[in-house]
Protein backbone atom coordinates (compact mmCIF):
# COMPACT_ATOMS: atom_id res chain seq x y z
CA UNK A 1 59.36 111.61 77.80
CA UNK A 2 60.58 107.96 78.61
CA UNK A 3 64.07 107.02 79.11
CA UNK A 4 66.16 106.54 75.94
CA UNK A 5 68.98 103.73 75.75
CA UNK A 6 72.17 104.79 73.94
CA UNK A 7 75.40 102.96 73.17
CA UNK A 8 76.43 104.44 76.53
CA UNK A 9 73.86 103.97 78.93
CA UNK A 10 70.60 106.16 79.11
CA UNK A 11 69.53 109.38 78.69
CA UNK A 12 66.97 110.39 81.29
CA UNK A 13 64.23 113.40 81.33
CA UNK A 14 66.23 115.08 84.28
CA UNK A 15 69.32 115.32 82.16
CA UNK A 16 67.41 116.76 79.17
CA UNK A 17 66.22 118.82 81.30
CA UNK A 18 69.34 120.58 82.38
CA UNK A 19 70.99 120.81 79.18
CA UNK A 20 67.87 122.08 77.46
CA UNK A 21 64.78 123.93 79.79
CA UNK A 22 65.28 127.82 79.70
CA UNK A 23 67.41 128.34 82.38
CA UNK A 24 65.48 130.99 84.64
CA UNK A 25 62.64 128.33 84.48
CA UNK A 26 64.64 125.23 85.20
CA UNK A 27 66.61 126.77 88.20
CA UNK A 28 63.06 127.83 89.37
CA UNK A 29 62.05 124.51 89.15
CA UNK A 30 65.08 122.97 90.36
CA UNK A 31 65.24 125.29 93.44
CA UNK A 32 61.84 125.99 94.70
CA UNK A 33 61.67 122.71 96.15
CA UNK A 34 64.70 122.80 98.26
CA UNK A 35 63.91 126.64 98.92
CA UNK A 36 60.64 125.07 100.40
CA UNK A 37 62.05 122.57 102.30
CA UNK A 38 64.96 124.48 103.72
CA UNK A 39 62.83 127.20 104.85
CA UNK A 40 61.07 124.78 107.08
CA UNK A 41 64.60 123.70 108.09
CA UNK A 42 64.74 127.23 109.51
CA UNK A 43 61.62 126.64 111.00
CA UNK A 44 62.33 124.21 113.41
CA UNK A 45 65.73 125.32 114.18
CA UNK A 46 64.62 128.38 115.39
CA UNK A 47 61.15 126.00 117.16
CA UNK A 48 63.93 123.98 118.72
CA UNK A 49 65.35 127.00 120.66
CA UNK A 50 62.07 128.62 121.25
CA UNK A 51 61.31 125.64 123.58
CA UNK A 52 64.79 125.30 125.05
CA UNK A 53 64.45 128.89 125.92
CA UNK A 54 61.63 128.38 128.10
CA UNK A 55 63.70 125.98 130.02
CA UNK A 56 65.92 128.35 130.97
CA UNK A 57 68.24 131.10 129.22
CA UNK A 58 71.68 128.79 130.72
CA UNK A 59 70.11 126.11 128.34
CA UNK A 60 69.64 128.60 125.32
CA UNK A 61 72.86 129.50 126.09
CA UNK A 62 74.05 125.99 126.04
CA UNK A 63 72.56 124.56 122.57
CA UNK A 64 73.96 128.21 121.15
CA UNK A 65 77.88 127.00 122.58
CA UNK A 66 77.07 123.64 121.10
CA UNK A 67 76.25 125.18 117.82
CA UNK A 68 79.88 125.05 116.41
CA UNK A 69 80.30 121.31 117.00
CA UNK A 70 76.69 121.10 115.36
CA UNK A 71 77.59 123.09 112.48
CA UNK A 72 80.79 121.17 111.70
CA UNK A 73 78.95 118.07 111.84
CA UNK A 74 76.68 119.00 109.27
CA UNK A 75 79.15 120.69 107.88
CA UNK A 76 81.30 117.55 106.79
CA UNK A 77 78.29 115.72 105.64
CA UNK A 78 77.57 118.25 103.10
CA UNK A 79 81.18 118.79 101.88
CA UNK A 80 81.10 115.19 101.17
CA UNK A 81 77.65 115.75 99.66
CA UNK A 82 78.77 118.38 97.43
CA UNK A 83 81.69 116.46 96.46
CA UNK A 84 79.80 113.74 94.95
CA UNK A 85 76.67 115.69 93.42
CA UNK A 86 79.08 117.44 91.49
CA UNK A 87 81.19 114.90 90.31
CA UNK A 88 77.95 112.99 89.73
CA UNK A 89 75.81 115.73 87.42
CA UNK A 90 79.10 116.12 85.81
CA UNK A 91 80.14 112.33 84.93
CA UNK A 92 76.04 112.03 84.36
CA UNK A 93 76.54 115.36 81.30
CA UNK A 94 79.43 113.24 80.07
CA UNK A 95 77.12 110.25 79.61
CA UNK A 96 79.71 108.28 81.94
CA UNK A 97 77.08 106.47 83.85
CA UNK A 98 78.96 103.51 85.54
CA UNK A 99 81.57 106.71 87.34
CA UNK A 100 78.41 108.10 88.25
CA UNK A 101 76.94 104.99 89.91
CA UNK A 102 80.85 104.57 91.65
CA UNK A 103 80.56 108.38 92.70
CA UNK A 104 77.11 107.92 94.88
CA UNK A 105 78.27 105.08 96.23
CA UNK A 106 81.55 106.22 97.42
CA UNK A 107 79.71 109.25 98.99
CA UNK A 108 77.53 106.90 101.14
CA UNK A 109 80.92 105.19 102.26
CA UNK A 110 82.32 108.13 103.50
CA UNK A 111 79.08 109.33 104.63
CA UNK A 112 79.10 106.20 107.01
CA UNK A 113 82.87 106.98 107.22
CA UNK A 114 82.49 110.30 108.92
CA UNK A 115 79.48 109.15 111.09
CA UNK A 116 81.87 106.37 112.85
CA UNK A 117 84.34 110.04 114.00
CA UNK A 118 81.18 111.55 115.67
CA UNK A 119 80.18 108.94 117.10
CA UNK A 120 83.61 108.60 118.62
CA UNK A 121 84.23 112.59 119.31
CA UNK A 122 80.22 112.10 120.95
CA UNK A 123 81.48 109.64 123.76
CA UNK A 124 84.47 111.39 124.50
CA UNK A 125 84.95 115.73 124.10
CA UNK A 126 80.87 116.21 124.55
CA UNK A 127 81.84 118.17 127.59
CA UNK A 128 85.02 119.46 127.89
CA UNK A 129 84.16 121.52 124.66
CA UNK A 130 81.62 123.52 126.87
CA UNK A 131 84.37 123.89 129.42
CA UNK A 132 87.01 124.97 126.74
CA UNK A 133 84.32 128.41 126.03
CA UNK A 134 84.52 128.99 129.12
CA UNK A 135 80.55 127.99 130.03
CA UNK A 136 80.03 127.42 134.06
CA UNK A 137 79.21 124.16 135.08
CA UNK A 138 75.39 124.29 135.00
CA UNK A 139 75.45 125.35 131.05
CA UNK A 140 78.19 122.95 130.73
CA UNK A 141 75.85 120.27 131.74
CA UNK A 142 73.40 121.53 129.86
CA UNK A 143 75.79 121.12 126.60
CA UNK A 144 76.70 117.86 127.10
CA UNK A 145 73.27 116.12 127.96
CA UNK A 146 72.27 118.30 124.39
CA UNK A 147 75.23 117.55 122.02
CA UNK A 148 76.02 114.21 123.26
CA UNK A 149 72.98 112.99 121.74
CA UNK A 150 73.25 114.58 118.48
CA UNK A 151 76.50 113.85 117.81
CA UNK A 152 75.91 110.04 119.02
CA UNK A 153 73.50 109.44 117.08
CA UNK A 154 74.19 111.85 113.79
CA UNK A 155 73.94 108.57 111.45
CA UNK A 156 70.80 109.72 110.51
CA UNK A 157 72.27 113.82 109.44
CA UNK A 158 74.37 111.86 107.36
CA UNK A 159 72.47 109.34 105.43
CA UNK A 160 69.55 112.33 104.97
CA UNK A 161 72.12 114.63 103.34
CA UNK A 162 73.86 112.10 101.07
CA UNK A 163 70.80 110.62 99.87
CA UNK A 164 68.79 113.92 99.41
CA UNK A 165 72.00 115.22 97.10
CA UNK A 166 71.56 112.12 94.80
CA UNK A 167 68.13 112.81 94.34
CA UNK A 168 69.39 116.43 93.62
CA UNK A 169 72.17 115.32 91.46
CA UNK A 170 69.48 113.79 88.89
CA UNK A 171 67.58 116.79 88.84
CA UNK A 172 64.40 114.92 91.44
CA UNK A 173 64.79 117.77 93.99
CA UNK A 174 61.08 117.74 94.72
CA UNK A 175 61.63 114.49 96.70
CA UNK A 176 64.09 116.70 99.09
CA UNK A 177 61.02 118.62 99.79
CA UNK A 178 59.57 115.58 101.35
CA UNK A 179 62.52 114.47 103.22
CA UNK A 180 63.01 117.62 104.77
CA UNK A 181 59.99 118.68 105.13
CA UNK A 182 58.69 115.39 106.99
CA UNK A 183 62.04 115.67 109.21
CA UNK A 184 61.63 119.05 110.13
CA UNK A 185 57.98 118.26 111.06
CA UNK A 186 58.84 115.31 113.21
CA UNK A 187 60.95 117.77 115.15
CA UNK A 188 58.84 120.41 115.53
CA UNK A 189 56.21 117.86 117.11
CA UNK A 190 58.28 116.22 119.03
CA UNK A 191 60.15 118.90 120.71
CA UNK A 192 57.70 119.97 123.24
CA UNK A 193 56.43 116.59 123.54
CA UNK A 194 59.94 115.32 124.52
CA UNK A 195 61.21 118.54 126.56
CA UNK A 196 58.02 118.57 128.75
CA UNK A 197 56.53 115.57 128.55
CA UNK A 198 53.26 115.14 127.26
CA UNK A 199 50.90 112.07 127.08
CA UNK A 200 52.90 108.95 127.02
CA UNK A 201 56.40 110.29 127.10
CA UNK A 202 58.71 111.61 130.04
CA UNK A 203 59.91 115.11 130.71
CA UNK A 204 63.63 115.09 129.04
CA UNK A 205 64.32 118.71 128.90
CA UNK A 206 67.03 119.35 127.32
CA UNK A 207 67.84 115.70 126.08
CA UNK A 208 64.25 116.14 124.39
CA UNK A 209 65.44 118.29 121.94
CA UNK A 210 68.04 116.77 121.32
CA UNK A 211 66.02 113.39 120.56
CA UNK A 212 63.86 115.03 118.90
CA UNK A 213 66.68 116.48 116.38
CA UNK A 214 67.69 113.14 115.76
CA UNK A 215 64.59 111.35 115.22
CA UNK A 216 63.67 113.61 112.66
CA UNK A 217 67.25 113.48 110.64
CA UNK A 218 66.18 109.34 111.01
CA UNK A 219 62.96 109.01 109.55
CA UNK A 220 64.16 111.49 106.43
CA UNK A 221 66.88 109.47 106.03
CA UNK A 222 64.82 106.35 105.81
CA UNK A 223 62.33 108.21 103.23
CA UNK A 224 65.19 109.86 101.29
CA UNK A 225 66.58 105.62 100.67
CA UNK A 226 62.99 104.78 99.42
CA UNK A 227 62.62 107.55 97.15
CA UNK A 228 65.84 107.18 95.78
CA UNK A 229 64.97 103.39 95.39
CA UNK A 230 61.56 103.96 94.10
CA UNK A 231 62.58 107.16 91.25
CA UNK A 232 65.84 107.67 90.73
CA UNK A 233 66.74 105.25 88.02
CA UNK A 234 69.21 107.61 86.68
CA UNK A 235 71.71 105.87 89.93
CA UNK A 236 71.81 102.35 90.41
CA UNK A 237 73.79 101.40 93.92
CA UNK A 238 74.90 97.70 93.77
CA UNK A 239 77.57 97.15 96.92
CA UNK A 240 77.95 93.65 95.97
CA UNK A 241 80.71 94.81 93.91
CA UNK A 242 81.99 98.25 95.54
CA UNK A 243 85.03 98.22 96.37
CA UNK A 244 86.44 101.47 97.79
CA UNK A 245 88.59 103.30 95.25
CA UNK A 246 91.40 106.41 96.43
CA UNK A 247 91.24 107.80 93.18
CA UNK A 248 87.24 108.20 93.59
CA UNK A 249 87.53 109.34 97.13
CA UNK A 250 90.46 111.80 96.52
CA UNK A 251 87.88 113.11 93.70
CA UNK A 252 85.33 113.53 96.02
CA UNK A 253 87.25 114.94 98.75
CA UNK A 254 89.32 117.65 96.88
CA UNK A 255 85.90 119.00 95.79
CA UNK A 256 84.13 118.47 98.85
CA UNK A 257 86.97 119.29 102.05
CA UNK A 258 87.42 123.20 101.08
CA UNK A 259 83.58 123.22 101.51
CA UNK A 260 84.23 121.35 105.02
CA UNK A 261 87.15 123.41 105.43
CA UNK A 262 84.61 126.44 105.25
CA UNK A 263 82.54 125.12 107.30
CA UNK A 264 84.95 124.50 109.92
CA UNK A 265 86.53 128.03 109.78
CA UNK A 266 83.12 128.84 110.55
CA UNK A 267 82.77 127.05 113.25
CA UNK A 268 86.14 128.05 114.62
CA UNK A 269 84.84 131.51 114.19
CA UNK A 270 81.64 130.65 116.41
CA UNK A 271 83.55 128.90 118.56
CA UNK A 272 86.48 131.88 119.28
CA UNK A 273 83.20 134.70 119.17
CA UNK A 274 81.65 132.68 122.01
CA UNK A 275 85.17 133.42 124.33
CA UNK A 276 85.16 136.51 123.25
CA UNK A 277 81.13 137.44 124.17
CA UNK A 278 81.36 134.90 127.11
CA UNK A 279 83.56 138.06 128.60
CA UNK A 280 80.88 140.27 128.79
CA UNK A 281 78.01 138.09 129.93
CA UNK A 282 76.29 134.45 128.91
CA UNK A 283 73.34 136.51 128.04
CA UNK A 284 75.79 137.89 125.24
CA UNK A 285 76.78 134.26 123.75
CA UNK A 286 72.84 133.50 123.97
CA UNK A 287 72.28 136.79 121.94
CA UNK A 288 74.54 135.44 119.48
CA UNK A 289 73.07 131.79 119.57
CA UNK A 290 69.66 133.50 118.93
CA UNK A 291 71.17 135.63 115.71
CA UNK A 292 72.48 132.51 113.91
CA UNK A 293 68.69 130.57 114.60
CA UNK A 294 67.17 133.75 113.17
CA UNK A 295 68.91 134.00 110.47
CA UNK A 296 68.72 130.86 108.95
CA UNK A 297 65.40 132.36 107.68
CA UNK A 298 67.49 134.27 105.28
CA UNK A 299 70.49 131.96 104.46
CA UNK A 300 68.34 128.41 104.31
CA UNK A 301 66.52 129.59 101.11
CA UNK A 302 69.37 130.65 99.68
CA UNK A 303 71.34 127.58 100.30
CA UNK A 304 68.24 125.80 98.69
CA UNK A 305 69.17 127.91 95.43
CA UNK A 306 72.49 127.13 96.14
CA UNK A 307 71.13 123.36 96.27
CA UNK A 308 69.14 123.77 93.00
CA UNK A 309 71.75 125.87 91.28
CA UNK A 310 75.24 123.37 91.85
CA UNK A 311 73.47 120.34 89.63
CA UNK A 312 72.82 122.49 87.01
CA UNK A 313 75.92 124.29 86.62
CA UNK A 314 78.16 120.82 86.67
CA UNK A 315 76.04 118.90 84.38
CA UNK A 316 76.42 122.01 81.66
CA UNK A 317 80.22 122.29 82.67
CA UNK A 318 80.12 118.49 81.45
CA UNK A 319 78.20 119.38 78.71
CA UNK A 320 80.46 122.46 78.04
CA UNK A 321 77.72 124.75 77.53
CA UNK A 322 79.13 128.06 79.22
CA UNK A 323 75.92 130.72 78.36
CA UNK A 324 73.99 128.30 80.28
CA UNK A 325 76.24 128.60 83.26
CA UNK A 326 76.52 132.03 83.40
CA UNK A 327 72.82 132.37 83.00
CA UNK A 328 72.47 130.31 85.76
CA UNK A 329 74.93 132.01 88.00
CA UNK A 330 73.62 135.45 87.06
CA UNK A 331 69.93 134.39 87.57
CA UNK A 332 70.77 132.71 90.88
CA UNK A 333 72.76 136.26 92.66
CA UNK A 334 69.73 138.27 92.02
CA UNK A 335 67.38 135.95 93.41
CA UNK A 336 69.42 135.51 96.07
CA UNK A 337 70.08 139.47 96.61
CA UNK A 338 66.25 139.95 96.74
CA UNK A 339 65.89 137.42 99.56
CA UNK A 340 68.98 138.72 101.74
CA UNK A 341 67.39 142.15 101.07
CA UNK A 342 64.07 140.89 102.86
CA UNK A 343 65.84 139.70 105.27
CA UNK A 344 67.63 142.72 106.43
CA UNK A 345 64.55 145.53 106.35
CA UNK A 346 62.35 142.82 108.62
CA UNK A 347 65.94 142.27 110.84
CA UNK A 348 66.05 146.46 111.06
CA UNK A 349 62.28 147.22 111.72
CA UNK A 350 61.15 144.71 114.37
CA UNK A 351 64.04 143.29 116.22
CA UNK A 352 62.75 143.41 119.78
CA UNK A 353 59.75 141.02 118.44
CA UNK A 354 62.28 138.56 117.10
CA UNK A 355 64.19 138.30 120.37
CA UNK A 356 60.88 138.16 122.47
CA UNK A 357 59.87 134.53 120.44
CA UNK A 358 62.89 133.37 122.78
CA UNK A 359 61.79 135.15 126.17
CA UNK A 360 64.12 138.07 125.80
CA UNK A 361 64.95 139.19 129.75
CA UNK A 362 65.56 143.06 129.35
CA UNK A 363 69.35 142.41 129.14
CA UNK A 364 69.26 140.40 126.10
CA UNK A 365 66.56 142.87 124.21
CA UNK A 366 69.19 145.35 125.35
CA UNK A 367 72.25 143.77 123.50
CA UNK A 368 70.14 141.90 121.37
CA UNK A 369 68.35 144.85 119.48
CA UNK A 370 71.38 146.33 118.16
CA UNK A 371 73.28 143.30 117.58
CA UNK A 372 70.60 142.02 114.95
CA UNK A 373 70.02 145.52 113.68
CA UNK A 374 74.15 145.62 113.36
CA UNK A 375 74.98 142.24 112.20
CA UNK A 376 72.36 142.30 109.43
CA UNK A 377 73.72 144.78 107.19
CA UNK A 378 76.23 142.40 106.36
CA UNK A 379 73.21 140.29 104.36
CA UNK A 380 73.47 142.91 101.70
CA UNK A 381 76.10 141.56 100.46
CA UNK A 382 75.84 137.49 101.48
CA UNK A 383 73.93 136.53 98.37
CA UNK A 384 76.42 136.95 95.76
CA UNK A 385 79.06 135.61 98.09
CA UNK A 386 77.04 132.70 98.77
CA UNK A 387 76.07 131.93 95.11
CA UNK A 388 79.83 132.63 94.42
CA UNK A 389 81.07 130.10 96.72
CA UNK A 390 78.59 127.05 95.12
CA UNK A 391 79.75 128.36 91.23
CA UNK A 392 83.36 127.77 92.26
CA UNK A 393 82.29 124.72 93.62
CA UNK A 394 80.59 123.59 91.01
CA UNK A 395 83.02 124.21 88.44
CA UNK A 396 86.07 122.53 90.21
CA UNK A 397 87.22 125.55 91.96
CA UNK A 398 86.59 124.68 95.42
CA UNK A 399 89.56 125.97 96.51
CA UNK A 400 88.18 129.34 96.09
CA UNK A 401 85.37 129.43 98.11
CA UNK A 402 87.60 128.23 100.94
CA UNK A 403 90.33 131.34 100.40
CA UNK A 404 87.24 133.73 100.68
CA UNK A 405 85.48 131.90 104.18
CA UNK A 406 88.90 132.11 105.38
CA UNK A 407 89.36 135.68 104.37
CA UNK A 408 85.84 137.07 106.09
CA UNK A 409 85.25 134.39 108.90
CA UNK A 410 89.06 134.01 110.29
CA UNK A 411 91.32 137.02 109.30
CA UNK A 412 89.08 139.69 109.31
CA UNK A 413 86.10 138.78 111.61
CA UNK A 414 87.54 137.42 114.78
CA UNK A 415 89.87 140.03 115.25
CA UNK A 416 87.69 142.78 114.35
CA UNK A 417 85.56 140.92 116.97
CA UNK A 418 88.55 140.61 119.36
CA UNK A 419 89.60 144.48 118.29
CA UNK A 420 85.78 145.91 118.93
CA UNK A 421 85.76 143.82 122.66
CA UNK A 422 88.00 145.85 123.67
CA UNK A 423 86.58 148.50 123.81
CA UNK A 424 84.17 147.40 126.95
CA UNK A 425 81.50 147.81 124.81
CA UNK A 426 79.51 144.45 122.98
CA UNK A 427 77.42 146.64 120.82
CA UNK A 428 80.87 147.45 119.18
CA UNK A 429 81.38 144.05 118.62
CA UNK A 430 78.63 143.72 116.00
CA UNK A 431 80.34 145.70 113.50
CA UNK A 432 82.40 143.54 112.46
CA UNK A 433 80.12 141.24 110.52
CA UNK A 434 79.26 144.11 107.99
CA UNK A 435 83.28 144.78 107.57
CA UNK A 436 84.05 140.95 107.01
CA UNK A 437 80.87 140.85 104.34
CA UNK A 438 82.77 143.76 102.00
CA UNK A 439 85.72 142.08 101.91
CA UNK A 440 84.22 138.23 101.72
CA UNK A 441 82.39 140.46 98.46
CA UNK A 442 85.43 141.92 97.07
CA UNK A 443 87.44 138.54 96.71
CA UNK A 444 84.76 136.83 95.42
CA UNK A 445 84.20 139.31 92.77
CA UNK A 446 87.59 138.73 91.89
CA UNK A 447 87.55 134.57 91.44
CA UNK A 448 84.37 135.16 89.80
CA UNK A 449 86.04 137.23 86.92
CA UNK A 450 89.57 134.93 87.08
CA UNK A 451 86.92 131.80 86.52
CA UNK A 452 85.09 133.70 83.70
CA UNK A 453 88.91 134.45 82.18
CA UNK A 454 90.08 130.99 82.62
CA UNK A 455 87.66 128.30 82.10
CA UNK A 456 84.49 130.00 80.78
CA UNK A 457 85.95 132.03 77.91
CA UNK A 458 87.52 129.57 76.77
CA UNK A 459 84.71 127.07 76.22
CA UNK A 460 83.46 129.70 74.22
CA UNK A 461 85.87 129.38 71.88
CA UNK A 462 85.79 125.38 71.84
């Protein structure tokens, strides 16, 4: 089908699409893609370490104590990101298509916004936030030469993401399959080129994988620009005439910062489990720097449904079509529940095989076995919280997603960390992921049924 004209602009195939394709076949079709691509986003994050590992375990160690910086730097670009692909599917449902033009192109403003504060925090904390967890000097050096780079140079992180959630917003998320998937690749070549020098280039070592990392976050930006160019005529960016609006950003940003704010509680979490596992032994905060690589495996694809999913729901929120939603959300938990449930029986049957891909010494197979075997009961519960957190999202609620991260990540999981420490044993420690994941379940059960009370019964009745 063409694209129509109307009084108000035009109607494309995407948004047809989501307000008409059976919904277990259109949230297939939406998510796959991103499911794809994200999985080999998991890929070469858990590549990357592989090769830092055979470095040495202090550098392991090292990109695992940079991970919370990492994360929150990511983290902010896909707040912002999920900010405007909401508002956007939702204003493009309305049929308001000159807010949703203003929406994607105040999300690549503060995209570029948020890019200038890393690049400022890269010049100046690289290192003493190594020192601050307590790392010696030698893994301290090994941080900074590592996160310096990324953070530096993150412009690329940022313009991938934004662009990648406008090509989502329209309902094109087979394009994100591209960009990610040619980004990921670029890293997972270049990484042992760049840490140990083959052909042409030097030896970097460490540095190398952090170029690498960044040079592949570059060239998907640059392809996620032309695609969005080239197809997505649903979003037409003309900055001859932007001018930045508060109204537009406060829009964006009360959507988007409880999903930052959730990813920064998590990274606080990393960040205060690292002091506390940094008491027993480096090999400890590796084990746990290992465990989050791992299991992206799990979590990626379900982000990707996540990814897939969040369009959907706000463009029939717009079009106040509620079964459609709840479809949607219903479809999406169960999918979701099958892959966390995957997850965990491969996590609890070969665990010692997982740590040896990163040269386990003896002592990390010996906390590292239970730890993963420990930690992963928790994903039998993660996939409803995680779709959960992306409905309430997607529905204006952001606010609740970030009173449940904050419930499992900061009140109960760092003390029950800080609790299980001391008893002098770090296998204790573990347990507290499973603990965190009941109650992260129970108050998002709850939101879930104050959302359907609230907002979705009542479009029923529209």
């Amino acid at each position: 089908m063409s694209n129509k004209e109307t009084n108000n602009g035009p109607i494309s195939t995407s948004e047809n699409k989501m307000g008409t394709m059976p919904v277990n076949r259109l949230l297939i079709t939406m998510a796959l893609p991103m499911m794809i691509s994200m999985l080999v986003q998991a890929l070469y994050n858990v590549v990357d370490s592989i090769f830092v590992s055979r470095i040495c375990e202090d550098a392991l160690t090292a990109v695992s104590m940079a991970f919370p910086m990492q994360n929150l730097l990511i983290g902010l670009a896909t707040g912002l990101a999920v900010g405007m692909n909401a508002l956007l599917s939702k204003n493009l449902g309305e049929k308001k298509y000159e807010a949703a033009n203003s929406m994607a192109m105040h999300g690549i403003f503060l995209a570029i916004c948020s890019y200038l504060l890393f690049l400022i925090l890269g010049l100046t904390i690289s290192r003493v936030f190594f020192v601050v967890q307590g790392a010696s000097e030698k893994i301290a050096q090994y941080g900074h030469d590592y996160l310096s780079i990324v953070m530096c140079l993150s412009f690329g992180c940022y313009l991938e993401i934004i662009f990648e959630r406008q090509l989502q917003s329209t309902g094109k998320t087979i394009y994100t399959m591209f960009t990610q998937g040619l980004g990921a690749i670029i890293n997972i070549i270049m990484d042992p080129v760049l840490i140990f020098g083959i052909g042409i280039f030097p030896e970097m070592g460490i540095k190398g994988a952090a170029a690498a990392t960044v040079l592949g976050q570059i060239v998907a930006a640059i392809l996620a620009i032309i695609l969005n160019a080239k197809f997505n005529d649903e979003i037409t960016l003309d900055f001859r005439k932007f001018r930045p609006k508060m109204k537009s950003i406060g829009n964006i940003l009360f959507i988007g910062i409880p999903s930052v704010v959730m990813v920064a509680i998590g990274s606080v979490m990393t960040f205060c489990v690292n002091k506390i596992l940094v008491m027993f032994s480096s090999t400890a905060v590796a084990v746990f720097g290992v465990y989050y690589k791992l299991q992206s495996f799990a979590f990626m694809p379900v982000f990707g449904m996540n990814n897939g999913m969040v369009p959907i729901i706000a463009y029939n929120y717009g079009a106040r079509k509620p079964d459609r939603i709840m479809k949607t959300v219903k479809l999406a938990m169960v999918y979701a529940t099958c892959i966390m449930v995957l997850a965990f029986i491969i996590a609890q049957t070969i665990p010692g095989t997982l740590l040896g891909l990163f040269s386990a010494s003896e002592e990390m197979l010996a906390i590292g076995i239970p730890a993963l075997r420990r930690i992963t009961i928790s994903f039998l519960a993660a996939g409803v919280c995680v779709i959960s957190g992306s409905f309430f999202q997607a529905m204006g609620n952001s606010i609740y997603s970030m009173i449940v991260s904050i419930m499992r990540q900061l009140i109960c999981l760092v003390p029950l960390a800080y609790l299980f420490a001391q008893t002098g044993d770090v296998s204790m420690v573990w347990f507290a992921w499973p603990i965190a994941e009941v109650v992260s379940l129970s108050c998002g059960l709850f939101f879930l049924n104050r959302v359907n009370k609230r907002v979705i019964r009542p479009m029923r009745e529209e």
